[in-house]
C-alpha atoms as a PDB file:
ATOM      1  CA  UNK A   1     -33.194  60.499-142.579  1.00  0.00           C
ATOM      2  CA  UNK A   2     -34.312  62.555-139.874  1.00  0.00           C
ATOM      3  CA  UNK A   3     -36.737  60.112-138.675  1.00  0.00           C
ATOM      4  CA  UNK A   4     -33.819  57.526-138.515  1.00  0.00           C
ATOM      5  CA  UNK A   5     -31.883  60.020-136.110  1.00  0.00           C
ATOM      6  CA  UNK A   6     -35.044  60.780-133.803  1.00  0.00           C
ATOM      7  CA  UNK A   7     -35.482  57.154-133.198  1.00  0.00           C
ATOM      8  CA  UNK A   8     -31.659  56.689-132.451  1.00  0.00           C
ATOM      9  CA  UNK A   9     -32.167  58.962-130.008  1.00  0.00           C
ATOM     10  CA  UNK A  10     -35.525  57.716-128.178  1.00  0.00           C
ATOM     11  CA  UNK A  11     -33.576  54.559-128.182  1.00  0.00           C
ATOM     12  CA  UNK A  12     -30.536  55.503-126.283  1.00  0.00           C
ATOM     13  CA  UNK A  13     -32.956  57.973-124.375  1.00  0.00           C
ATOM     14  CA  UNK A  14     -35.136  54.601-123.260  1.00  0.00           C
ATOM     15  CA  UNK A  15     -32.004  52.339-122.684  1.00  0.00           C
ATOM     16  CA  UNK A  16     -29.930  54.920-120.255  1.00  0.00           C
ATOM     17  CA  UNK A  17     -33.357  55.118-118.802  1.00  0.00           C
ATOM     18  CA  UNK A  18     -33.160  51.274-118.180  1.00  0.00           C
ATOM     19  CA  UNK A  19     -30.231  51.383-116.747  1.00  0.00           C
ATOM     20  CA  UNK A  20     -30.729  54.158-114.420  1.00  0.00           C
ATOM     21  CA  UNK A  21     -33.480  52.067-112.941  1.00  0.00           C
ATOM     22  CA  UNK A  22     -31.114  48.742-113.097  1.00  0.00           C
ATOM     23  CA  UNK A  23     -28.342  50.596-111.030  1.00  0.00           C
ATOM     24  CA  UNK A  24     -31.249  51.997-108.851  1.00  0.00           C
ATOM     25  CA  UNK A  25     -32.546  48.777-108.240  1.00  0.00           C
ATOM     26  CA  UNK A  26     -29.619  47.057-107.442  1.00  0.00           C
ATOM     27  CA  UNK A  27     -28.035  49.476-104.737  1.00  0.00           C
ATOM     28  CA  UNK A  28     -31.409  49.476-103.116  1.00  0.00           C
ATOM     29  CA  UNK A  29     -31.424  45.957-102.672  1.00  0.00           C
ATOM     30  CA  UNK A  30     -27.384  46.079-101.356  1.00  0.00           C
ATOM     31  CA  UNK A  31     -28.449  48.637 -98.796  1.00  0.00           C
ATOM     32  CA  UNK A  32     -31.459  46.566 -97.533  1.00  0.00           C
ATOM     33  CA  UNK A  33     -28.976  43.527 -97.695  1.00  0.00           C
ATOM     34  CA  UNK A  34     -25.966  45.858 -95.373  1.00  0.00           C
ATOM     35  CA  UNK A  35     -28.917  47.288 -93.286  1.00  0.00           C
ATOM     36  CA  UNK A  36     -29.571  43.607 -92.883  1.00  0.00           C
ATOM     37  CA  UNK A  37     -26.360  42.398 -92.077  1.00  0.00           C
ATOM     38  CA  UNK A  38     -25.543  45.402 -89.793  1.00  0.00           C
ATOM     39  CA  UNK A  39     -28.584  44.580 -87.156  1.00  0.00           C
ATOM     40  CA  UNK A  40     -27.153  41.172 -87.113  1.00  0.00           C
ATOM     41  CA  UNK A  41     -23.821  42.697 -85.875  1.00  0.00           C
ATOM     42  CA  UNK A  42     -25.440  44.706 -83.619  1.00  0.00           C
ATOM     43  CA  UNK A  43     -27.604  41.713 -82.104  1.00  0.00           C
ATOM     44  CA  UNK A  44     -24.566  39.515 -81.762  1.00  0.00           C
ATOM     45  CA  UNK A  45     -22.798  42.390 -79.945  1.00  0.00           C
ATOM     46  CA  UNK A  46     -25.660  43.181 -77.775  1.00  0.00           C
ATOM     47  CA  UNK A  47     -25.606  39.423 -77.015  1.00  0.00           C
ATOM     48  CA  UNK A  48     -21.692  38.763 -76.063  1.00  0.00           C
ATOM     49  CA  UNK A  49     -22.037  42.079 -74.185  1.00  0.00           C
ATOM     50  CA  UNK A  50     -25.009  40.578 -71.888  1.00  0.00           C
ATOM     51  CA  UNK A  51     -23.116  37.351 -71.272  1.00  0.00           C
ATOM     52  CA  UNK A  52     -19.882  40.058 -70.315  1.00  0.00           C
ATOM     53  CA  UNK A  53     -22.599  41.791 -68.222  1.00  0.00           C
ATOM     54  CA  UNK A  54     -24.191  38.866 -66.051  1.00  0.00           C
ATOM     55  CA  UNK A  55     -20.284  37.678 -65.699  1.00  0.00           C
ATOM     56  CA  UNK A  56     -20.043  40.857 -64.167  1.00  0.00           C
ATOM     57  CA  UNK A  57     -22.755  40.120 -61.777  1.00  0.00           C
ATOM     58  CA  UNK A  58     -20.982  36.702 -60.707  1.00  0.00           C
ATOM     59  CA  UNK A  59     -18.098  38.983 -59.299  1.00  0.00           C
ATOM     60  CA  UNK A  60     -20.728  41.504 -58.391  1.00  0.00           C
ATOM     61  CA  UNK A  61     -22.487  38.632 -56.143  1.00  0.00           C
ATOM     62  CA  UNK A  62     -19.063  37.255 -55.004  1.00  0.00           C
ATOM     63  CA  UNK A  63     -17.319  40.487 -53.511  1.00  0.00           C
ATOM     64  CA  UNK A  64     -20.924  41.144 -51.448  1.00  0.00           C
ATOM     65  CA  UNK A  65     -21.179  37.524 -50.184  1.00  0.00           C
ATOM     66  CA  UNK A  66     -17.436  37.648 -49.201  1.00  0.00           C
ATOM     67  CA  UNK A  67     -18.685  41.131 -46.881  1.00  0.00           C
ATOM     68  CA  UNK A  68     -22.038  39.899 -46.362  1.00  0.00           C
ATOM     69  CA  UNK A  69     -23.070  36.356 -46.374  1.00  0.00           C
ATOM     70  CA  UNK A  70     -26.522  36.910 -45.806  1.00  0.00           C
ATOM     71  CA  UNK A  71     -26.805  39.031 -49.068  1.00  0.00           C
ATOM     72  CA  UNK A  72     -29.364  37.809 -51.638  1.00  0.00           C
ATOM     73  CA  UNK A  73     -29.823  39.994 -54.254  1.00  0.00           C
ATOM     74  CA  UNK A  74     -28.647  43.277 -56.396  1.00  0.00           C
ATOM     75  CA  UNK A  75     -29.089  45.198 -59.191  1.00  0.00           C
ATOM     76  CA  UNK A  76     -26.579  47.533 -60.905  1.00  0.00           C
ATOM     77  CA  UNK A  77     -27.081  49.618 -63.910  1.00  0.00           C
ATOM     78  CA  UNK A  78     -25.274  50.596 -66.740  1.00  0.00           C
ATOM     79  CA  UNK A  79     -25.407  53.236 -69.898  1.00  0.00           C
ATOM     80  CA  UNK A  80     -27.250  50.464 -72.261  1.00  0.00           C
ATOM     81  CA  UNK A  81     -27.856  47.881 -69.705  1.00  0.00           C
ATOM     82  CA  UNK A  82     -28.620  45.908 -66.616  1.00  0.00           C
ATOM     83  CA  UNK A  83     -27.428  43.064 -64.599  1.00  0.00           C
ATOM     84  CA  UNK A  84     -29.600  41.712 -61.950  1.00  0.00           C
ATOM     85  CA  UNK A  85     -28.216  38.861 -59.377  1.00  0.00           C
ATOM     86  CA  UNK A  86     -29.915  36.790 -56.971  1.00  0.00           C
ATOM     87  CA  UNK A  87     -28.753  34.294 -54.583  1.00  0.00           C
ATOM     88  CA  UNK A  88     -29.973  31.420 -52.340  1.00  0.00           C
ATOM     89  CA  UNK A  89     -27.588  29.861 -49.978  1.00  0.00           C
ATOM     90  CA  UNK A  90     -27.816  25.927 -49.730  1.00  0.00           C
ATOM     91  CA  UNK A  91     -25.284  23.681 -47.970  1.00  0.00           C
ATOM     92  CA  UNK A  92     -22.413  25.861 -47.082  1.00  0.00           C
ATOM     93  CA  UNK A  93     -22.983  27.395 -50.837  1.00  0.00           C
ATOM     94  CA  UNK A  94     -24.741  29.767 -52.955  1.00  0.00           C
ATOM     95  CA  UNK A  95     -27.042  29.466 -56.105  1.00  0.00           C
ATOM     96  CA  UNK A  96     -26.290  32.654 -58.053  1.00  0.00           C
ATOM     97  CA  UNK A  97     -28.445  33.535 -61.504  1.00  0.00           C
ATOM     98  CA  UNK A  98     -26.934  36.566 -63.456  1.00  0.00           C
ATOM     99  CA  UNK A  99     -29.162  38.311 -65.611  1.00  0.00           C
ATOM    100  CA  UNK A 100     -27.853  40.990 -67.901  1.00  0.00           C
ATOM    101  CA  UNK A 101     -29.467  43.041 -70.463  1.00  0.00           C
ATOM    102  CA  UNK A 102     -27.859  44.963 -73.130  1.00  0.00           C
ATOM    103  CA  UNK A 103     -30.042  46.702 -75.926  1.00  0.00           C
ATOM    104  CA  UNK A 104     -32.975  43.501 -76.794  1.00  0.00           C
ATOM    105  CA  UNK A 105     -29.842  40.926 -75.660  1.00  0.00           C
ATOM    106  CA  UNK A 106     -30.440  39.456 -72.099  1.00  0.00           C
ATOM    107  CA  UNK A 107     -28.267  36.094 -70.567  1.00  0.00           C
ATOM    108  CA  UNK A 108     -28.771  34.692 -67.595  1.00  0.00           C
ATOM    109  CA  UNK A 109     -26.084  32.048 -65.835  1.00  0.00           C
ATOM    110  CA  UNK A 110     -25.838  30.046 -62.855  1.00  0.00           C
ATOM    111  CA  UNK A 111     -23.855  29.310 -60.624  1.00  0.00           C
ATOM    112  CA  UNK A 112     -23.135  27.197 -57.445  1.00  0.00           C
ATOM    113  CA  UNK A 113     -20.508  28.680 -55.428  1.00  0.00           C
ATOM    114  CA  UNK A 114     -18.247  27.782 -52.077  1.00  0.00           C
ATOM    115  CA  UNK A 115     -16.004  29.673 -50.607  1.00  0.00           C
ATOM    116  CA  UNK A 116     -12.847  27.344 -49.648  1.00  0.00           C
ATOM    117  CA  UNK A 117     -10.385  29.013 -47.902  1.00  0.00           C
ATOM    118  CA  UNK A 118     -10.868  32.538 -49.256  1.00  0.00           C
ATOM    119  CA  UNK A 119     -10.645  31.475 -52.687  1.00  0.00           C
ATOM    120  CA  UNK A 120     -14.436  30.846 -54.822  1.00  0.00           C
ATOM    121  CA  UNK A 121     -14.836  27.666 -56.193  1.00  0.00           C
ATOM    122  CA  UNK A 122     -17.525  27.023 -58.524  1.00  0.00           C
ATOM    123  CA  UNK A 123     -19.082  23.117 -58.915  1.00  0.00           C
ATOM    124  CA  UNK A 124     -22.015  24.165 -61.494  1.00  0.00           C
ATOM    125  CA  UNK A 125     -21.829  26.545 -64.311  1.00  0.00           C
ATOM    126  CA  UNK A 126     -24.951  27.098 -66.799  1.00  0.00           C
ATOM    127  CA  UNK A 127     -25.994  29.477 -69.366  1.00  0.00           C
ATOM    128  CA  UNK A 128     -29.364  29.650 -69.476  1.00  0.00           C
ATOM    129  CA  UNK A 129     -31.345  30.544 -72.904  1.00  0.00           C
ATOM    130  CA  UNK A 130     -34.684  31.607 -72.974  1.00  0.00           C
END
């Protein structure tokens, strides 16, 4: 009889051991699978904030045209970022390209812009993905 009990126990000792290492195994894999999940968050973040950031730049180009128009280029920085413009005038216009750069995100657009009566008026707009 008091073999019978041993082996009761080695049992039960062997299947909580089983599970330990089921339960183990599964929360690894959910915090590889969050882990996962939260980069993409980040990423898609880091990407609407560079579009945000090289829109920033098209007002950024348009206030320093409207005191300067012979201004072609600027950079400004920011805590986890960039945005770089240049511009080439053409016809009474200006070709402006955006870049901004958040964390690994970086957008670019262009723009043609003229200036009708004080008030910007664009006749091209393109995001640009490289």
């Amino acid at each position: 009889m008091g073999g019978k009990r041993r082996s009761e126990q080695g049992f039960a000792t062997l299947l909580t051991l089983c599970m330990l290492i089921s339960l183990s195994v599964c929360g690894a894999e959910s915090y590889y699978k969050a882990s996962i999940e939260n980069r993409i968050v980040q990423r898609r973040a880091q990407g609407l904030q560079a579009v945000y950031a090289a829109e920033a730049g098209l007002e950024l180009a348009k206030a320093a045209l409207k005191e300067n128009p012979d201004w072609a280029q600027g950079d400004q920085l920011f805590t986890q970022g960039r945005v770089s413009v240049e511009v080439a005038a053409e016809g009474g216009g200006y070709w402006i390209v955006a870049t901004g750069t958040m964390g690994l995100a970086m957008r670019k657009i262009k723009v043609f812009l003229e200036l009708d009566e004080g008030i910007w008026i664009a006749s091209f707009y393109q995001e640009i993905y490289s």
